[in-house]
N, C-alpha and C. Protein backbone atom coordinates (compact mmCIF):
# COMPACT_ATOMS: atom_id res chain seq x y z
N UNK A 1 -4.43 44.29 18.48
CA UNK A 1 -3.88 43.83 17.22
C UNK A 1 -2.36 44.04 17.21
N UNK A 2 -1.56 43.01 16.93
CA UNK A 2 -0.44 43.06 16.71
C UNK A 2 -0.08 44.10 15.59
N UNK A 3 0.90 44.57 15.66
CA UNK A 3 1.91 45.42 14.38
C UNK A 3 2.87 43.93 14.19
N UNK A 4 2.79 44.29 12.71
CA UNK A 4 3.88 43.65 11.38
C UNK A 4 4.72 43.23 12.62
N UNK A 5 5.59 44.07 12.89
CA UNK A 5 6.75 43.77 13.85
C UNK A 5 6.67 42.78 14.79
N UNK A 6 5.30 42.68 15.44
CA UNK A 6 5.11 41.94 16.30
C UNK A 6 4.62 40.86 16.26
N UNK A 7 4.44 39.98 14.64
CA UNK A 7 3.72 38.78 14.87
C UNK A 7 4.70 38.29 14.61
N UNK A 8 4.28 37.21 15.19
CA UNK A 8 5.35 35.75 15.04
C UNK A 8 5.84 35.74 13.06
N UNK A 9 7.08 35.07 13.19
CA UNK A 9 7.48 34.91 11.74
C UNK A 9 7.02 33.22 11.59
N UNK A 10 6.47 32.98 10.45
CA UNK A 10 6.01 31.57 10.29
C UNK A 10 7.26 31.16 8.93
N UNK A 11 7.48 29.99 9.24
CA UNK A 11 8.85 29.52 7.84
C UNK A 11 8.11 27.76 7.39
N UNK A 12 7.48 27.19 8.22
CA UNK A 12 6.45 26.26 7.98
C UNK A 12 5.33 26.20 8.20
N UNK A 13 4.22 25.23 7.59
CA UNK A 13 3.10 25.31 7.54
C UNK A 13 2.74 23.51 8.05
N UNK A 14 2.23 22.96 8.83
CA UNK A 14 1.85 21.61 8.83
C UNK A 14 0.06 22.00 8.54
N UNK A 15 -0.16 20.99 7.48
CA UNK A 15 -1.59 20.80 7.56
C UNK A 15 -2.13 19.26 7.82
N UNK A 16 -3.03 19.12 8.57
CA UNK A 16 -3.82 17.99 8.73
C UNK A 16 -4.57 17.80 7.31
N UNK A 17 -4.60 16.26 8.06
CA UNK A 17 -5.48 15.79 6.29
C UNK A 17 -6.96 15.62 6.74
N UNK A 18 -7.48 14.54 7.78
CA UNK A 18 -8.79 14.03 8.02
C UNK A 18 -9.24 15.19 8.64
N UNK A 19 -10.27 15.57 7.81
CA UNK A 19 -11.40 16.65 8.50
C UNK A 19 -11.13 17.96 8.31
N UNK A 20 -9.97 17.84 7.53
CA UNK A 20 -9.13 19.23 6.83
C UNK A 20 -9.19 19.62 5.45
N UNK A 21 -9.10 18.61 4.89
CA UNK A 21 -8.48 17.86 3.37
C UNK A 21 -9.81 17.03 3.40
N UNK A 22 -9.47 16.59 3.69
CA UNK A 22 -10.75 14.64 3.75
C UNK A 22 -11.75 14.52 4.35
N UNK A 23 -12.85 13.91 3.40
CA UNK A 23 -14.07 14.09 4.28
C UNK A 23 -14.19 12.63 5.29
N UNK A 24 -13.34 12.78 6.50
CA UNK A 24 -13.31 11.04 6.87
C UNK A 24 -14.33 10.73 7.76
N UNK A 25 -15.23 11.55 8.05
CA UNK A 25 -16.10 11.44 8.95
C UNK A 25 -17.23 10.71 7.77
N UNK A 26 -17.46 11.68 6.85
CA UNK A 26 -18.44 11.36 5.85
C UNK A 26 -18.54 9.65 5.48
N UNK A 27 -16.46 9.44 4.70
CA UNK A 27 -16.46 7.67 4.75
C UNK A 27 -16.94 7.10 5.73
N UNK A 28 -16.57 7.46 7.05
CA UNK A 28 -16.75 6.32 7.89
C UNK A 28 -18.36 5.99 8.37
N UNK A 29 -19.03 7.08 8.17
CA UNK A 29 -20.32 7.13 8.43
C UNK A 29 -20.89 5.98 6.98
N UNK A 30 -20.44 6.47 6.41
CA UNK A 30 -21.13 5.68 4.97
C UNK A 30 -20.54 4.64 5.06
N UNK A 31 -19.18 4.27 5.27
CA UNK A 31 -19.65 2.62 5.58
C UNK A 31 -19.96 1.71 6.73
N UNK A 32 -20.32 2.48 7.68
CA UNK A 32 -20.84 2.09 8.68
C UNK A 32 -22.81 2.25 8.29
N UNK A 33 -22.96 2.71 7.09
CA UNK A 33 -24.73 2.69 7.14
C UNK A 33 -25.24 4.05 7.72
N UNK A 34 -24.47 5.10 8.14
CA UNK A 34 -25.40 5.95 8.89
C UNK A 34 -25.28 7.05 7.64
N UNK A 35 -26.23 7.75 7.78
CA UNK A 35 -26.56 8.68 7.19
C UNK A 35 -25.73 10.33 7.41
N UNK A 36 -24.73 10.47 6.54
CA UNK A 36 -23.89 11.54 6.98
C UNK A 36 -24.55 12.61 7.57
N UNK A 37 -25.50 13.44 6.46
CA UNK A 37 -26.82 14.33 6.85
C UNK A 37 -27.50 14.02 8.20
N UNK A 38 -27.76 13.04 8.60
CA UNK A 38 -28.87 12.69 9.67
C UNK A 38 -27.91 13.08 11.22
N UNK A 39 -26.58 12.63 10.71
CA UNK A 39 -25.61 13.01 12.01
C UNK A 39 -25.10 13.96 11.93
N UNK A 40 -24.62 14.98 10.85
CA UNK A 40 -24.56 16.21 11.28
C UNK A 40 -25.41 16.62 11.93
N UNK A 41 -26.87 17.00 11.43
CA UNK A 41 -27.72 17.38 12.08
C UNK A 41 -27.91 17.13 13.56
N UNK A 42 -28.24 15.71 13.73
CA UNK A 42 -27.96 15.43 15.46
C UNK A 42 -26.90 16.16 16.15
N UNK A 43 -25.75 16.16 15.61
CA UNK A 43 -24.72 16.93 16.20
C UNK A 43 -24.69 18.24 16.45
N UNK A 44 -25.72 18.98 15.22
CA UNK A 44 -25.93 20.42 15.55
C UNK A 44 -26.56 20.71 17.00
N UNK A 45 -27.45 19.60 17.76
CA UNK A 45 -28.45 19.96 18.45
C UNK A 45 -27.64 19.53 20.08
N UNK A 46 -26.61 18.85 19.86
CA UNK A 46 -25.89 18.68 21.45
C UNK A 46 -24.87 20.16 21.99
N UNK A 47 -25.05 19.97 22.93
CA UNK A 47 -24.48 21.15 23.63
C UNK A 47 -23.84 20.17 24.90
N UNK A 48 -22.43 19.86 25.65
CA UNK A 48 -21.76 20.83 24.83
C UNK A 48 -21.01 20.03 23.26
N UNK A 49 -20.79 20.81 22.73
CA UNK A 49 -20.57 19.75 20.92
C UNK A 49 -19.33 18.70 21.27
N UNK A 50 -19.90 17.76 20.95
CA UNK A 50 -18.01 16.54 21.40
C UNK A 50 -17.36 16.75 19.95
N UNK A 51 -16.16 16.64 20.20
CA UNK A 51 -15.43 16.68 18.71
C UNK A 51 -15.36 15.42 18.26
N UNK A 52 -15.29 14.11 19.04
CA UNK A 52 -15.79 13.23 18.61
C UNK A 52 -17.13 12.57 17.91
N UNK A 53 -16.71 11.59 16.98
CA UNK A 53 -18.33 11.44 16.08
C UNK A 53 -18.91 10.69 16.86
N UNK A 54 -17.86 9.41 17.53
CA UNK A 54 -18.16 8.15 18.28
C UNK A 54 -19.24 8.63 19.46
N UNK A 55 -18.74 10.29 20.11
CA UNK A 55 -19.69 10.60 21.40
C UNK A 55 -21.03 11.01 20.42
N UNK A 56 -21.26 11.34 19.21
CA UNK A 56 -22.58 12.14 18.48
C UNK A 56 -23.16 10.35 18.34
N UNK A 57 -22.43 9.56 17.95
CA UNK A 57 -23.28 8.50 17.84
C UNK A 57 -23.59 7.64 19.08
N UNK A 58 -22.73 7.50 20.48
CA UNK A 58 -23.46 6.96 21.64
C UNK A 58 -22.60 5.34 21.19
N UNK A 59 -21.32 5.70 20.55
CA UNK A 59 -21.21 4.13 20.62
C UNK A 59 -19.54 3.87 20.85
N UNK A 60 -19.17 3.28 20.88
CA UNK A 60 -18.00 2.43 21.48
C UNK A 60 -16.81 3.04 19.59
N UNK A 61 -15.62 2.29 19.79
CA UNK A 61 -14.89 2.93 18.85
C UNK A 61 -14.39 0.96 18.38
N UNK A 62 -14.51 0.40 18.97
CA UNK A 62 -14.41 -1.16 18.36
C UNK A 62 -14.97 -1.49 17.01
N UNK A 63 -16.08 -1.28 17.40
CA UNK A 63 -16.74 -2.27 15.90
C UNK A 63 -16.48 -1.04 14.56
N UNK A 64 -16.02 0.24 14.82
CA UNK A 64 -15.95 1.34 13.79
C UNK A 64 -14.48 1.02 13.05
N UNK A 65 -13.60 0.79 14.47
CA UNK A 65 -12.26 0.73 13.86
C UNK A 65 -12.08 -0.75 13.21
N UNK A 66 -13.05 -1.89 13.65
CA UNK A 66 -12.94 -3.15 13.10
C UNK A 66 -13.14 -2.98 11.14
N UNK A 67 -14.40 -2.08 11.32
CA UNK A 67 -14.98 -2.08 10.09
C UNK A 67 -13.69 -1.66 8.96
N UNK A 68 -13.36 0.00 9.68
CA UNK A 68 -12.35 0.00 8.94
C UNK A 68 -10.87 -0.38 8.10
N UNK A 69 -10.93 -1.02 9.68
CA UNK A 69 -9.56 -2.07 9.27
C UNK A 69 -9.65 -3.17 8.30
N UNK A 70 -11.18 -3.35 8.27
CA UNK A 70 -11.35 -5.20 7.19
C UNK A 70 -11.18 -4.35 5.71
N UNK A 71 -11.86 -2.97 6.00
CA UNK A 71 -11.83 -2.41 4.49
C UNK A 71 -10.39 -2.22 4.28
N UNK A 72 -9.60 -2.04 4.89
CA UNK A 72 -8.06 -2.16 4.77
C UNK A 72 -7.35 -0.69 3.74
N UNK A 73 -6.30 -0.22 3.42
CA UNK A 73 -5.98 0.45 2.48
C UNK A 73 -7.39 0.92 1.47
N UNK A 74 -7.90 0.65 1.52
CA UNK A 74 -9.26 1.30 0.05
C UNK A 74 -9.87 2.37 0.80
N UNK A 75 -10.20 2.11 1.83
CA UNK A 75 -10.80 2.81 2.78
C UNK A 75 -10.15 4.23 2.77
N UNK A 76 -8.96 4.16 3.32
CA UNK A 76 -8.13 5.62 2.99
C UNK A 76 -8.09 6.38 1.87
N UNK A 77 -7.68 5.74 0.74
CA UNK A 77 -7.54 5.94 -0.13
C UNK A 77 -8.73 6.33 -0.99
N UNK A 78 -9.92 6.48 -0.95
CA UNK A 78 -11.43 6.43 -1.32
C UNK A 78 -11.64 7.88 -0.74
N UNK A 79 -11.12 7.91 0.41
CA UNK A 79 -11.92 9.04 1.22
C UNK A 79 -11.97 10.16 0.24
N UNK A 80 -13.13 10.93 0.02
CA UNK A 80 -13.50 11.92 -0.77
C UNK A 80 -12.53 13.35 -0.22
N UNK A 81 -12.16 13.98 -1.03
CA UNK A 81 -11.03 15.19 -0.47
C UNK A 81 -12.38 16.24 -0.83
N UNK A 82 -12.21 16.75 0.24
CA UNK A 82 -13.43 18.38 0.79
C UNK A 82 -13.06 18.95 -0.82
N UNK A 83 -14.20 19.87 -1.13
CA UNK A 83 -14.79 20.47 -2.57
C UNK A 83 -13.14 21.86 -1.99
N UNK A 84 -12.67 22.03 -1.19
CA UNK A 84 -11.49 22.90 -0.64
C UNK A 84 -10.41 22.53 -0.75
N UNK A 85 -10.13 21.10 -0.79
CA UNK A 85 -9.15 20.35 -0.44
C UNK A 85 -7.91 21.54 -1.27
N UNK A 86 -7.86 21.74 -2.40
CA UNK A 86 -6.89 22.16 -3.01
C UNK A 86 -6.29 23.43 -3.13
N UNK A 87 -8.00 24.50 -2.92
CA UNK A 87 -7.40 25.25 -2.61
C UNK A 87 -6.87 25.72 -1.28
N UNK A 88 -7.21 25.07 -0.16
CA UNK A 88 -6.51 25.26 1.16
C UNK A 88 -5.29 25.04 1.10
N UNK A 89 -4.57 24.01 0.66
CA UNK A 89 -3.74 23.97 0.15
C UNK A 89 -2.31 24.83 -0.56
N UNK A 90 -3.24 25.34 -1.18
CA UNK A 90 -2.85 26.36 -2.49
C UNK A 90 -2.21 27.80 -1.38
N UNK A 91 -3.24 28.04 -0.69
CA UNK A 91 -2.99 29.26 0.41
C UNK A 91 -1.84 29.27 0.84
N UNK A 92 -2.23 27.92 1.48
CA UNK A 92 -1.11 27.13 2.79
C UNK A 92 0.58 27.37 1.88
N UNK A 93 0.76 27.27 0.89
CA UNK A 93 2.19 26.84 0.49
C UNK A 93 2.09 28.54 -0.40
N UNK A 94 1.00 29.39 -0.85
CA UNK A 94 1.91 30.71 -0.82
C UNK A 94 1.91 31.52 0.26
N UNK A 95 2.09 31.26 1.46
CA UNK A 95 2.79 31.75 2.56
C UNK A 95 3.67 30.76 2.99
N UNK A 96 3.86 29.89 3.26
CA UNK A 96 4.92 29.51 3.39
C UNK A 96 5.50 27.86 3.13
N UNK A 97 6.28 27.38 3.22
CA UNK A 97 6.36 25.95 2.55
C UNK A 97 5.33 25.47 3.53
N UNK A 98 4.54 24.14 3.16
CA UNK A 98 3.87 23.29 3.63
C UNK A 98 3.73 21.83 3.35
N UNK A 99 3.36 20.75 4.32
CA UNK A 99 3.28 19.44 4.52
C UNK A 99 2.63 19.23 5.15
N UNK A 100 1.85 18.27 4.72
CA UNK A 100 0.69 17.30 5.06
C UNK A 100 1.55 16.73 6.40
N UNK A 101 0.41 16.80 7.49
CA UNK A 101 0.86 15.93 8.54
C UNK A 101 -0.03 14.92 9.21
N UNK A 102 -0.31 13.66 8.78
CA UNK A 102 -1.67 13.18 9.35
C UNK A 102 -1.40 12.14 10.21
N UNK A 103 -2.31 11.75 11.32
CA UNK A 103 -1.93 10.93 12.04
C UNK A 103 -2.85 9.38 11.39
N UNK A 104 -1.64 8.12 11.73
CA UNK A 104 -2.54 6.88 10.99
C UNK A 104 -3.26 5.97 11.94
N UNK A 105 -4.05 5.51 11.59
CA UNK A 105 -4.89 4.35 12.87
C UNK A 105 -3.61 3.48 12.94
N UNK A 106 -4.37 2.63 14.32
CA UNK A 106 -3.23 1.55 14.73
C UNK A 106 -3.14 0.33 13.61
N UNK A 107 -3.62 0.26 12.53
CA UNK A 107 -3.92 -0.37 11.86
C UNK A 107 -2.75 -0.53 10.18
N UNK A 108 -1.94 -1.38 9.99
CA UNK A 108 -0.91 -1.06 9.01
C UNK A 108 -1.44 -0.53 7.73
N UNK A 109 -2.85 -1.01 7.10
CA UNK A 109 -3.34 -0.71 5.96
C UNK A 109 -3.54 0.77 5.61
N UNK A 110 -3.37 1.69 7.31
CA UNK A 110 -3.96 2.91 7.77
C UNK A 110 -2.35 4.11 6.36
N UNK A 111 -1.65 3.69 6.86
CA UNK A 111 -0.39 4.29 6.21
C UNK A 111 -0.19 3.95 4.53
N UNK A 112 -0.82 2.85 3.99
CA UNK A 112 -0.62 2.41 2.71
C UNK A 112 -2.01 3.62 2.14
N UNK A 113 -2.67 3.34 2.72
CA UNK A 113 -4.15 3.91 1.89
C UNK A 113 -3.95 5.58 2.08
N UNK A 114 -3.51 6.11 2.88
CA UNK A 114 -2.99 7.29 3.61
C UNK A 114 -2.27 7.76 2.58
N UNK A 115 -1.27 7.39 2.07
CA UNK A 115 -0.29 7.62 1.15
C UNK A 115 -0.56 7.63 -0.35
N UNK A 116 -1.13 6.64 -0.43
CA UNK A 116 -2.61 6.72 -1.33
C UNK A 116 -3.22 7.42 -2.27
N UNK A 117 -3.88 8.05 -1.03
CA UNK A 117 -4.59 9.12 -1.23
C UNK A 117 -4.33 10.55 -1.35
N UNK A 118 -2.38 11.24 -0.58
CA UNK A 118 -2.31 11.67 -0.63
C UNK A 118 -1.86 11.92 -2.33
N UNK A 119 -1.26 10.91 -2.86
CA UNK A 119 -0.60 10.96 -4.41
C UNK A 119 -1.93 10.79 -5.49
N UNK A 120 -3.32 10.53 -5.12
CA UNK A 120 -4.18 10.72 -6.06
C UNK A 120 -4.55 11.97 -5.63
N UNK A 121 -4.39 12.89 -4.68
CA UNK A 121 -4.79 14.25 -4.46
C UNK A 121 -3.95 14.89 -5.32
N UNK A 122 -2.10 14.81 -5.33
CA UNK A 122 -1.25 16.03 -5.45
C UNK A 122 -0.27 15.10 -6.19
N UNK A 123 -0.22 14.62 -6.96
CA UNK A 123 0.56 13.48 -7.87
C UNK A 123 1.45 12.36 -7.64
N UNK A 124 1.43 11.34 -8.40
CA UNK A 124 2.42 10.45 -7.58
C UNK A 124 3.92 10.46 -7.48
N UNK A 125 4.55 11.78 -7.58
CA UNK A 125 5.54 12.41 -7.17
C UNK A 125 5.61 13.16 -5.95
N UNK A 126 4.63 13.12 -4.96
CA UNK A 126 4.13 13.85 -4.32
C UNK A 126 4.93 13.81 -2.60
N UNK A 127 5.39 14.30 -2.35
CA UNK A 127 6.60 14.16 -0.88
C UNK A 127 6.35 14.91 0.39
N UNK A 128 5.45 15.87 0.39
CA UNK A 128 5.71 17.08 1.27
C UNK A 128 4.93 16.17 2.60
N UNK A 129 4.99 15.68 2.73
CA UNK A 129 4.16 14.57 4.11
C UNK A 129 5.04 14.26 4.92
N UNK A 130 4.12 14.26 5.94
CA UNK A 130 4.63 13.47 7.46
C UNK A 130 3.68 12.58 7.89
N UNK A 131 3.92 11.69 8.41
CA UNK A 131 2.77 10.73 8.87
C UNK A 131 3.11 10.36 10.41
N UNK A 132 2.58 10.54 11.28
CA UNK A 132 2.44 9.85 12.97
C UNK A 132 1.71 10.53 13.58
N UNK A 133 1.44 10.21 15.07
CA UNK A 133 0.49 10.97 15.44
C UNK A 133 0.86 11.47 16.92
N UNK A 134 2.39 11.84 16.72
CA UNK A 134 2.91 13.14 17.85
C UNK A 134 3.05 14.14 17.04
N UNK A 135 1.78 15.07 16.28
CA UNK A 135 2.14 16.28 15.98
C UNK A 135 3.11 17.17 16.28
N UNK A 136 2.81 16.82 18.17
CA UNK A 136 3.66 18.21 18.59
C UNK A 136 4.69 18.16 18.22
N UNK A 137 5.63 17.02 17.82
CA UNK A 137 6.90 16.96 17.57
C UNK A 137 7.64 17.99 16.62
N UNK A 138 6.71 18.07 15.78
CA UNK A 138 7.00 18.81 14.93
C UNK A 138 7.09 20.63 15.17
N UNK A 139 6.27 20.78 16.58
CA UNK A 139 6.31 22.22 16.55
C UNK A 139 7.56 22.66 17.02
N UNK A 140 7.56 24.16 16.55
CA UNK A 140 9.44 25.26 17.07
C UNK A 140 8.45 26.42 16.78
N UNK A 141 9.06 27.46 17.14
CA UNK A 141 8.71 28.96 17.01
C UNK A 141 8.06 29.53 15.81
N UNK A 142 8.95 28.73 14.87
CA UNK A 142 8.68 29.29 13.26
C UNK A 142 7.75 28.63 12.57
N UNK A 143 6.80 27.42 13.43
CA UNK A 143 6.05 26.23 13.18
C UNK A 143 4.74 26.59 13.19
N UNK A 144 3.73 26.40 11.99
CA UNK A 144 2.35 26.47 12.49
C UNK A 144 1.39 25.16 11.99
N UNK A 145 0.76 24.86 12.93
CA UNK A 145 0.13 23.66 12.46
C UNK A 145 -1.14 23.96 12.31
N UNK A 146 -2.31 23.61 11.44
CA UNK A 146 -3.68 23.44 11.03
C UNK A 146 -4.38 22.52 11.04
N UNK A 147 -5.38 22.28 11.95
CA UNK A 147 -5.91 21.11 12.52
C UNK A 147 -7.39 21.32 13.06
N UNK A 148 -7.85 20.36 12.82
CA UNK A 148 -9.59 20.79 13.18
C UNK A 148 -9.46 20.13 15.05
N UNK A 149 -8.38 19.68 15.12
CA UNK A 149 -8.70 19.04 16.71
C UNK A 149 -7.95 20.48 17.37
N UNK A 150 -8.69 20.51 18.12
CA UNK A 150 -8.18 21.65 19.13
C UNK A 150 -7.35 21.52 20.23
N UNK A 151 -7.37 19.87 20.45
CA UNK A 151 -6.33 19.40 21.49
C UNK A 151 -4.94 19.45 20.82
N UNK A 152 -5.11 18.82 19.70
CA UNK A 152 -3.58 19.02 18.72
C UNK A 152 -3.29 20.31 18.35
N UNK A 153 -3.98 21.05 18.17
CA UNK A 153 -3.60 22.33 18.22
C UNK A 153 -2.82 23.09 19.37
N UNK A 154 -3.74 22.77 20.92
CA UNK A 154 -3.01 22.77 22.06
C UNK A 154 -1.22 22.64 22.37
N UNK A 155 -1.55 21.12 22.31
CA UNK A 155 -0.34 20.46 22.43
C UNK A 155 1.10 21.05 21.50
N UNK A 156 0.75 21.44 20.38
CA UNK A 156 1.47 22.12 19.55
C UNK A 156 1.77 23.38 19.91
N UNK A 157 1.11 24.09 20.24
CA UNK A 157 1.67 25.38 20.96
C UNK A 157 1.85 25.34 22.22
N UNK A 158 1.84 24.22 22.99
CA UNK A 158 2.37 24.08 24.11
C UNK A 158 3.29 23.60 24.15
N UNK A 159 4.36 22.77 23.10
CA UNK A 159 5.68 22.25 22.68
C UNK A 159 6.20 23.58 21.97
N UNK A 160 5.72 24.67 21.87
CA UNK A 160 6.13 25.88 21.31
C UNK A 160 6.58 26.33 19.80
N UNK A 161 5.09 25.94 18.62
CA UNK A 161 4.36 26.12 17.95
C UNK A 161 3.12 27.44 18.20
N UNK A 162 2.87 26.94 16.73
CA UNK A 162 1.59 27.87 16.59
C UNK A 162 0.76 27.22 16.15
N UNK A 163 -0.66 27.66 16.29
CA UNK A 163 -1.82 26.82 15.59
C UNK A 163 -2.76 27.24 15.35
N UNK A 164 -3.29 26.85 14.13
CA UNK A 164 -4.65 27.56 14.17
C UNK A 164 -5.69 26.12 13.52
N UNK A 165 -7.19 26.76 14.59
CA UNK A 165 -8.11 25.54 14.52
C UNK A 165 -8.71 25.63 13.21
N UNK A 166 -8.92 24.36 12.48
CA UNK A 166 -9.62 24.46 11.38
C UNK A 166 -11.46 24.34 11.46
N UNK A 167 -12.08 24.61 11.01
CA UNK A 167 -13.50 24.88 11.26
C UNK A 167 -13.98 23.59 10.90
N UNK A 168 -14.44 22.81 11.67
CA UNK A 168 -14.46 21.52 11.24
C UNK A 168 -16.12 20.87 12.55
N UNK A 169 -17.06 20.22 11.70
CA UNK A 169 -18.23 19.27 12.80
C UNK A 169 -17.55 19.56 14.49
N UNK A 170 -16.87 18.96 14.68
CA UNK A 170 -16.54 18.95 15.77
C UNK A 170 -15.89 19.74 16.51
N UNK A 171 -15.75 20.93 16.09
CA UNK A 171 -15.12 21.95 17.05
C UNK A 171 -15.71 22.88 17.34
N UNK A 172 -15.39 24.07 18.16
CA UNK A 172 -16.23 25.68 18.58
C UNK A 172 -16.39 25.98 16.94
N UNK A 173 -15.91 25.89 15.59
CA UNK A 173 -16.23 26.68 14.78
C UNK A 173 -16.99 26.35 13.54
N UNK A 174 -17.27 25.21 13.96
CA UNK A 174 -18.76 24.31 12.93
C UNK A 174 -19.81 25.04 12.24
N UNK A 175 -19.56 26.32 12.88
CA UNK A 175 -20.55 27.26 12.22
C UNK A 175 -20.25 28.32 11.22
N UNK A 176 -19.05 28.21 10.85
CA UNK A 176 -18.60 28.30 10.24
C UNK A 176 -18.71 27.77 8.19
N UNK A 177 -19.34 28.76 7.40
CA UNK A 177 -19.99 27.44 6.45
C UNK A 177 -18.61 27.07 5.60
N UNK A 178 -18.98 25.52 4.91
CA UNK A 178 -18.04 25.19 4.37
C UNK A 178 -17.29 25.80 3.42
N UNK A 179 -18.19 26.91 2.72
CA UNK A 179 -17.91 27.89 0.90
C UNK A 179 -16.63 28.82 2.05
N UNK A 180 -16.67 28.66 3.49
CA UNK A 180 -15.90 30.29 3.66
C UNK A 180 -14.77 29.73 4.66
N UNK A 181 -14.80 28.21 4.69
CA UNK A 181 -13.53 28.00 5.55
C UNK A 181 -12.02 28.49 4.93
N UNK A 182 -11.77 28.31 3.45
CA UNK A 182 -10.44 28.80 2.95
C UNK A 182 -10.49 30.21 3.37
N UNK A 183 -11.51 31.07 3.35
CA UNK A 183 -10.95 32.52 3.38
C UNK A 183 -11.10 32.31 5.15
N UNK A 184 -11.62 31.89 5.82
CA UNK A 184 -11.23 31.76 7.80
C UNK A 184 -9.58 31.50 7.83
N UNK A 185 -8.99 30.84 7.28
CA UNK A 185 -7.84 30.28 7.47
C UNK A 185 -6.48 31.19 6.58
N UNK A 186 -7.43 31.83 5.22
CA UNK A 186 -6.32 33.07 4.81
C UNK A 186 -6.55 34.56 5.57
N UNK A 187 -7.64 34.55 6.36
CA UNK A 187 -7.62 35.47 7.10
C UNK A 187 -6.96 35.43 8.85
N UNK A 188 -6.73 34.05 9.29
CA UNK A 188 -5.80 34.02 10.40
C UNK A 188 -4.73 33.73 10.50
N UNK A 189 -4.19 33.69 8.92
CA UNK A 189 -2.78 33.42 8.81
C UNK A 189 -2.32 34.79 8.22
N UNK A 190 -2.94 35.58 8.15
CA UNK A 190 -2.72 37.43 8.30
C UNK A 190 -2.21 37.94 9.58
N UNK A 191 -2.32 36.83 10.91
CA UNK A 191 -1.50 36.86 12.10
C UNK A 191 -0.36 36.86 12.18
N UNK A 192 0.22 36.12 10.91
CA UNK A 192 2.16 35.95 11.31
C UNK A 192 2.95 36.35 9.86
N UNK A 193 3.89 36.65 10.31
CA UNK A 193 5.08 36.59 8.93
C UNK A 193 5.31 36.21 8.61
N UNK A 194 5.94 36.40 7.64
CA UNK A 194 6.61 35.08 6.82
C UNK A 194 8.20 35.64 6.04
N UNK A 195 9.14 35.04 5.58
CA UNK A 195 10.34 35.30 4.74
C UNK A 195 9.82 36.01 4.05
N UNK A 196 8.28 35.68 3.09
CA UNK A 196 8.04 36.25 1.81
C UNK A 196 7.57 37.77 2.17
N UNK A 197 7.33 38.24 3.11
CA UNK A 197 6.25 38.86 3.48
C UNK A 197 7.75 40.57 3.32
């Protein structure tokens, strides 16, 4: 265990939105017809777990991203924000400032509905965002990013960041239940400092 002295000082916070914030797995399943419930479950039972949904369903990423794209902007913007959404949030910015960082499909409607959604979450005054999908760009020393992908998490502390994985279907920490992901995430951000601290 680190001493005070010795953890990293954190001065930003990046949080992911899909699968963080947003239930986008849930939309896309529902308008694709599948049964959200029926594919978690399947997913509980593969070993080893893909973080992808496309590998839990056995299918190609064409006709998913077609679908979404015809739904255009609504689609984003619809996506249901996790029963957490706010207070993760809430955590995230009293330790240290924070911004939404989400990456958009190749798709233009992807950024309108994106934006969207972030101003029916947190008002339509709402700014603290970044949108693309070179996370790492964003990492420096004093940088921590929150992300259910573990590769972006990677990459971010390998551009020399910090990161911590969010407990999310598709990662090592799915087992994790949903009522206790905010306190997983105020308990590993007890790892670093902060100005306030």
């Amino acid at each position: 265990m680190k001493t005070e002295l010795q953890q990293p000082i954190i001065r930003t916070i990046f949080l992911d939105v899909d699968e963080v914030l947003a239930n986008w797995v849930g939309a896309m399943l529902t308008l694709h017809g599948r049964d959200p419930v029926e594919v978690h479950a399947h997913w509980d039972t593969l070993s080893p777990r893909p973080w992808d949904v496309l590998a839990v369903l056995g299918e190609s990423g064409n006709a998913m991203w077609r679908a979404i794209d015809a739904a255009g902007a609504d689609f984003w913007h619809d996506v249901e924000p996790f029963p957490w959404c706010h207070d993760l949030f809430a955590v995230c910015r009293s330790v240290a400032p924070t911004y939404l960082l989400t990456s958009p499909s190749l798709h233009p409607s992807s950024l309108a509905g994106k934006l969207a959604w972030m101003q029916r979450q947190f008002g339509r005054d709402f700014r603290d965002y970044l949108v693309g999908p070179a996370k790492r760009s964003c990492a420096h020393p004093n940088a921590l990013l929150i992300d259910d992908s573990p590769h972006n998490c990677e990459k971010f502390i390998a551009h020399g960041g910090h990161a911590v994985v969010f407990p999310g279907v598709g990662n090592d920490l799915h087992h994790v239940a949903p009522v206790e992901r905010v306190a997983y995430v105020t308990e590993q951000l007890k790892g670093y400092r902060t100005d306030a601290r």
